[in-house]
C-alpha atoms as a PDB file:
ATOM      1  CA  UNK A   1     -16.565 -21.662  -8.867  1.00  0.00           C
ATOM      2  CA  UNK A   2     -13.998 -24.139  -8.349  1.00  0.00           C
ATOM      3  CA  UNK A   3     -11.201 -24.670  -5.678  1.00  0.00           C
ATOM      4  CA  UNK A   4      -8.212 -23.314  -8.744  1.00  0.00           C
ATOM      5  CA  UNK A   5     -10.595 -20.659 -10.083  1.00  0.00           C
ATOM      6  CA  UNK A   6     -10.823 -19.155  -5.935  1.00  0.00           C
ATOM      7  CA  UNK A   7      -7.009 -19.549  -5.498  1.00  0.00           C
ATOM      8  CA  UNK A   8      -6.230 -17.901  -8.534  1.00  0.00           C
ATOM      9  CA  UNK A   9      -8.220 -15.148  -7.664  1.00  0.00           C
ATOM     10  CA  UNK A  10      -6.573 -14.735  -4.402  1.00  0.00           C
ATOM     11  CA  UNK A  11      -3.341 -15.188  -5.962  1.00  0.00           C
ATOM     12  CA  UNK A  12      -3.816 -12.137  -8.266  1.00  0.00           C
ATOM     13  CA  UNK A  13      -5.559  -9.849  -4.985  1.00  0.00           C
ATOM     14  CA  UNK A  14      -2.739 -10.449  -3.047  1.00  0.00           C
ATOM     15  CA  UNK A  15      -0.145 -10.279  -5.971  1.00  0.00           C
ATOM     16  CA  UNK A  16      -2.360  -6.531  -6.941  1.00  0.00           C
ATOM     17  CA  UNK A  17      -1.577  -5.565  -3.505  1.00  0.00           C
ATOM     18  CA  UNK A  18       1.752  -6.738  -2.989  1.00  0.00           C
ATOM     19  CA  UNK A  19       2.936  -5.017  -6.422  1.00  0.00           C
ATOM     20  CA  UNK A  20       0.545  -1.592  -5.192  1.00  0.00           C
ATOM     21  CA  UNK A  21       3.332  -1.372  -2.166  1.00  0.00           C
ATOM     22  CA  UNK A  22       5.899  -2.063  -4.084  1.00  0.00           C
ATOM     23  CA  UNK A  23       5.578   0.954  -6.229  1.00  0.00           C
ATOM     24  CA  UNK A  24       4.699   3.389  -3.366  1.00  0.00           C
ATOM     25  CA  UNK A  25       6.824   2.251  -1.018  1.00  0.00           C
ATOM     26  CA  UNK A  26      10.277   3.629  -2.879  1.00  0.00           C
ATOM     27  CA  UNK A  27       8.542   6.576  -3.786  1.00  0.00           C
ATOM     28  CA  UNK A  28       7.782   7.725  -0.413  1.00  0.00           C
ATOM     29  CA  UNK A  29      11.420   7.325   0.314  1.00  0.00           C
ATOM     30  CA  UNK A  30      12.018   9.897  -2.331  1.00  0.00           C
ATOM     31  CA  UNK A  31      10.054  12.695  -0.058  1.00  0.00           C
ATOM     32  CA  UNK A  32      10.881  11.276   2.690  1.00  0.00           C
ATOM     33  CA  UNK A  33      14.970  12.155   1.960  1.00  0.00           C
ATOM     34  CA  UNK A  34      14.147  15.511   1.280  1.00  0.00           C
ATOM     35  CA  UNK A  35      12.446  15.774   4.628  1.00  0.00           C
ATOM     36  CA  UNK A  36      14.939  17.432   7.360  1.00  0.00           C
ATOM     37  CA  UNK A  37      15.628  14.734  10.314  1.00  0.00           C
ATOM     38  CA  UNK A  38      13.034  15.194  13.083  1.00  0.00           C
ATOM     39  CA  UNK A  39      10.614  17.337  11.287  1.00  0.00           C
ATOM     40  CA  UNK A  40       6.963  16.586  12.011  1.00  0.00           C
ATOM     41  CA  UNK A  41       6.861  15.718   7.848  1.00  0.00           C
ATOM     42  CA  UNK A  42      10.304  13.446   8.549  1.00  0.00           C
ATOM     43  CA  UNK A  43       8.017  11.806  11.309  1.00  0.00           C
ATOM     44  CA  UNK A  44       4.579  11.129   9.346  1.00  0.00           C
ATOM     45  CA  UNK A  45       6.903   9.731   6.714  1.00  0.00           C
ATOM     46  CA  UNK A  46       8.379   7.328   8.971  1.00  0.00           C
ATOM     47  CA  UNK A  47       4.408   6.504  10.131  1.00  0.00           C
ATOM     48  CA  UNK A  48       3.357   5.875   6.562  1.00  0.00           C
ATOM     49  CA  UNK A  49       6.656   3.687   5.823  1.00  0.00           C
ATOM     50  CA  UNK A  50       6.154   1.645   8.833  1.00  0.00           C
ATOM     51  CA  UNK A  51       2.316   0.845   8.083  1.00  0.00           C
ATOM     52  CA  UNK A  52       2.494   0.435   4.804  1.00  0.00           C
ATOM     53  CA  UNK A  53       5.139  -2.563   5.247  1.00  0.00           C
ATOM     54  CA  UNK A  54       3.361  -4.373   8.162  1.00  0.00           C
ATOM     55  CA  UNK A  55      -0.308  -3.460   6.939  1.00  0.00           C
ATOM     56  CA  UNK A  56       0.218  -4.192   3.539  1.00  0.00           C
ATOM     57  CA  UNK A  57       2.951  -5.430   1.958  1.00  0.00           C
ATOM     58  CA  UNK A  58       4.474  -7.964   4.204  1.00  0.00           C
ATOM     59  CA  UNK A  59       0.981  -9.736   4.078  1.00  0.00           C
ATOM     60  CA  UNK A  60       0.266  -9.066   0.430  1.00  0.00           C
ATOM     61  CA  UNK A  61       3.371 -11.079   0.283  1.00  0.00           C
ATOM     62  CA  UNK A  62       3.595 -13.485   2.101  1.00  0.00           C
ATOM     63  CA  UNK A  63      -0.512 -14.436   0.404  1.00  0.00           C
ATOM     64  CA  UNK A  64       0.710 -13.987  -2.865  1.00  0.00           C
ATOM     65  CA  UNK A  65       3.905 -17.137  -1.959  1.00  0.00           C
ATOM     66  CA  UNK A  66       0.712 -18.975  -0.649  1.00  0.00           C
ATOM     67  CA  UNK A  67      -1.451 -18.813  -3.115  1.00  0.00           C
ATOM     68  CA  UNK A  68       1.279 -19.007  -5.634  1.00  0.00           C
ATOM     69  CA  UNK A  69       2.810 -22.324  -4.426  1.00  0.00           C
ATOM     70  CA  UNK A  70      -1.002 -23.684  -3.939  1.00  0.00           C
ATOM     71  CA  UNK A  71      -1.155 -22.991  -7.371  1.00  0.00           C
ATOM     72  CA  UNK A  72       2.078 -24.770  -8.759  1.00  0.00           C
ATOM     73  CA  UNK A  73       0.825 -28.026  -6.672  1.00  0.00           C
ATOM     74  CA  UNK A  74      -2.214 -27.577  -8.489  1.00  0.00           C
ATOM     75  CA  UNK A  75      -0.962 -26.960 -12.265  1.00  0.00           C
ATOM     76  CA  UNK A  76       2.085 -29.603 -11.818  1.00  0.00           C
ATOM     77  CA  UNK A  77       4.272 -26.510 -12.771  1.00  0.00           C
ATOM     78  CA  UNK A  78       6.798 -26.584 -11.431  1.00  0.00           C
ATOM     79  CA  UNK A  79       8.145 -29.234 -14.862  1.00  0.00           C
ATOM     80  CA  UNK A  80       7.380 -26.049 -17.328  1.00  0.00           C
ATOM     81  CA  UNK A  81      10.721 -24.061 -18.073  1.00  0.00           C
ATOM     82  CA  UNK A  82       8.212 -20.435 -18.062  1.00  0.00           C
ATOM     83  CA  UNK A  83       7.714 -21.267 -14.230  1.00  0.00           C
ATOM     84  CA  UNK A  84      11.590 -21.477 -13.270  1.00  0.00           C
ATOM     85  CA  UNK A  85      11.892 -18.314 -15.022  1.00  0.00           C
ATOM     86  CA  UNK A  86       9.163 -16.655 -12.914  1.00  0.00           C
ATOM     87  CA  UNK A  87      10.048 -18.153  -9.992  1.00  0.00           C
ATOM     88  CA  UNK A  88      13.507 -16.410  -9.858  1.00  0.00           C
ATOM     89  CA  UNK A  89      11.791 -12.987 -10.740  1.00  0.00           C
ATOM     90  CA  UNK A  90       9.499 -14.074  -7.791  1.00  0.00           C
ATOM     91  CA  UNK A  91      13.146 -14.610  -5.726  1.00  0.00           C
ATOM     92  CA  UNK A  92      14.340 -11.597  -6.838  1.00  0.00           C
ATOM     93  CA  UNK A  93      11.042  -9.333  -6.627  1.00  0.00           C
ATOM     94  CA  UNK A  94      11.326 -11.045  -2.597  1.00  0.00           C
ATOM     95  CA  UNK A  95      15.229  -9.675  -2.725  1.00  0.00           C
ATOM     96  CA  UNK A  96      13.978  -6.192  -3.346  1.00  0.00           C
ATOM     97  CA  UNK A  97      10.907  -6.598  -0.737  1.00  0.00           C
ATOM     98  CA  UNK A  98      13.332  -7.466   2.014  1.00  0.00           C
ATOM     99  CA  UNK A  99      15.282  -4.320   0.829  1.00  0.00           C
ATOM    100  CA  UNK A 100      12.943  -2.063   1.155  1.00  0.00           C
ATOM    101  CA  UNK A 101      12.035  -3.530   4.708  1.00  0.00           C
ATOM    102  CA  UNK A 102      15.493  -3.021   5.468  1.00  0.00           C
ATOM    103  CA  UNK A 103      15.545   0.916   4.066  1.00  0.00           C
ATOM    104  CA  UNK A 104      12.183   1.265   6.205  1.00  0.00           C
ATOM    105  CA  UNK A 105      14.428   0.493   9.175  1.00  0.00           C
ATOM    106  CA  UNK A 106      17.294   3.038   7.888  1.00  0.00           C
ATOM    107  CA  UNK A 107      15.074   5.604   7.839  1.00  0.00           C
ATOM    108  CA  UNK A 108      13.629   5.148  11.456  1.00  0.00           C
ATOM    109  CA  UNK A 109      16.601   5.349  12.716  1.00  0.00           C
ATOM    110  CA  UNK A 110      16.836   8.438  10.840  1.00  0.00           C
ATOM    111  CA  UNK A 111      20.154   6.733   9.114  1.00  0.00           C
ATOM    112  CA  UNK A 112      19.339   6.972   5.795  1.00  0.00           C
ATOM    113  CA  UNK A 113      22.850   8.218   3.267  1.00  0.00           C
ATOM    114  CA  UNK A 114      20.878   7.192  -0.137  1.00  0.00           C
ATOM    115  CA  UNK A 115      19.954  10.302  -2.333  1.00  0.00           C
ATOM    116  CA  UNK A 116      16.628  10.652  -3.636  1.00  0.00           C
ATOM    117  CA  UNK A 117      17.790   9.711  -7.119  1.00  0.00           C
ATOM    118  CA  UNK A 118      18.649   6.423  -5.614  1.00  0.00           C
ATOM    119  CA  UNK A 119      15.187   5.767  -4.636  1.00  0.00           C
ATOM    120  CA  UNK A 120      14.169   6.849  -8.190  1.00  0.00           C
ATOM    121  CA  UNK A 121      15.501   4.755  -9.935  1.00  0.00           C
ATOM    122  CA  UNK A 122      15.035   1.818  -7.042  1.00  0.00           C
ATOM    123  CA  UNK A 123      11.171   2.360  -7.751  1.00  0.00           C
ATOM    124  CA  UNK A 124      11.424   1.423 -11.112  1.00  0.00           C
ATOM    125  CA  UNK A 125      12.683  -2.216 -10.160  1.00  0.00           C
ATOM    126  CA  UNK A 126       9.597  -3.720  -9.123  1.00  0.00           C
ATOM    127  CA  UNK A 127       7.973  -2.569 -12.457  1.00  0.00           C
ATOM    128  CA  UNK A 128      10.614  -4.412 -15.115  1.00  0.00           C
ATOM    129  CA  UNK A 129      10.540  -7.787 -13.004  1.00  0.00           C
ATOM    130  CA  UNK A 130       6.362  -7.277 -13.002  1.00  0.00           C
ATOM    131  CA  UNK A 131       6.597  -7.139 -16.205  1.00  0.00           C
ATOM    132  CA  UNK A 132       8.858  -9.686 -17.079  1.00  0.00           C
ATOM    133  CA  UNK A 133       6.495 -12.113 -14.323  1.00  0.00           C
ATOM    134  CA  UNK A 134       3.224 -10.947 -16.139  1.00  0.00           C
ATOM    135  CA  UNK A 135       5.122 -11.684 -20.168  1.00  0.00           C
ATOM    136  CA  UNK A 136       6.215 -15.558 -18.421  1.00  0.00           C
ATOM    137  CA  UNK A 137       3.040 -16.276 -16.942  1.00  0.00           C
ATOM    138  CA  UNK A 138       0.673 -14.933 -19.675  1.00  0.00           C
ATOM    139  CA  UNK A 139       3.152 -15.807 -22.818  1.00  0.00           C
ATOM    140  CA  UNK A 140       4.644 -19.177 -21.403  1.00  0.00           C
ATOM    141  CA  UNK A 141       7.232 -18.641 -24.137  1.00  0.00           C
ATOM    142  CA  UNK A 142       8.762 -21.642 -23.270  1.00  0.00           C
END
């Protein structure tokens, strides 16, 4: 296998695992509201929040910008109009990333005033700009 085919395949691992966060993350925050301050449940939840950040999804992403730039060098892509489209998803999909860090912190300093609804509907923004990443890179409509 050649050097592309091994960096896209570690582009699309770490992208897998960087996206697998993504989705959990926000949903633990929906329990973890519900969870009265200084329970032993509030207190897992604030374990599970805090691993699956460092563990996880801060190096899932920060592999996937790697890989991901290797691979624009590579393809000469950055010229193609699909790539500066997916490169501000990217920015913004790194927006909601350093969000969610930032709620991680709220809630360990048991801080947290967002309802559970919030965190809802936060969940489903990682999806829609997945989506709209996977259409650009797969469709290159333009």
């Amino acid at each position: 296998m050649d050097l592309y085919l091994w960096v896209k395949s570690l582009h699309v691992m770490s992208i897998i695992a960087w996206m697998a966060g993504m989705f959990y993350l926000p949903r633990l925050f929906v329990y973890h509201v519900d969870a009265e301050t200084g329970s032993v449940q509030s207190e897992t939840f604030k374990v599970m929040e805090r691993r699956l950040l460092k563990a996880i999804i801060n190096p899932a992403m920060v592999s996937s910008w790697v890989f991901g730039l290797w691979l624009v060098y590579m393809l000469e892509a950055w010229t193609d109009g699909w790539f500066h489209a997916k490169f501000l998803l990217v920015l913004i999909m790194s927006g909601v990333h350093g969000y969610l860090s930032r709620c991680v912190k709220t809630f360990a300093r048991d801080e947290n005033t967002k309802s559970a609804r919030f965190y809802r509907i936060l969940n489903e923004v990682p999806t829609v700009l997945m989506i709209g990443i996977v259409i650009l890179v797969i469709g290159k409509p333009f």
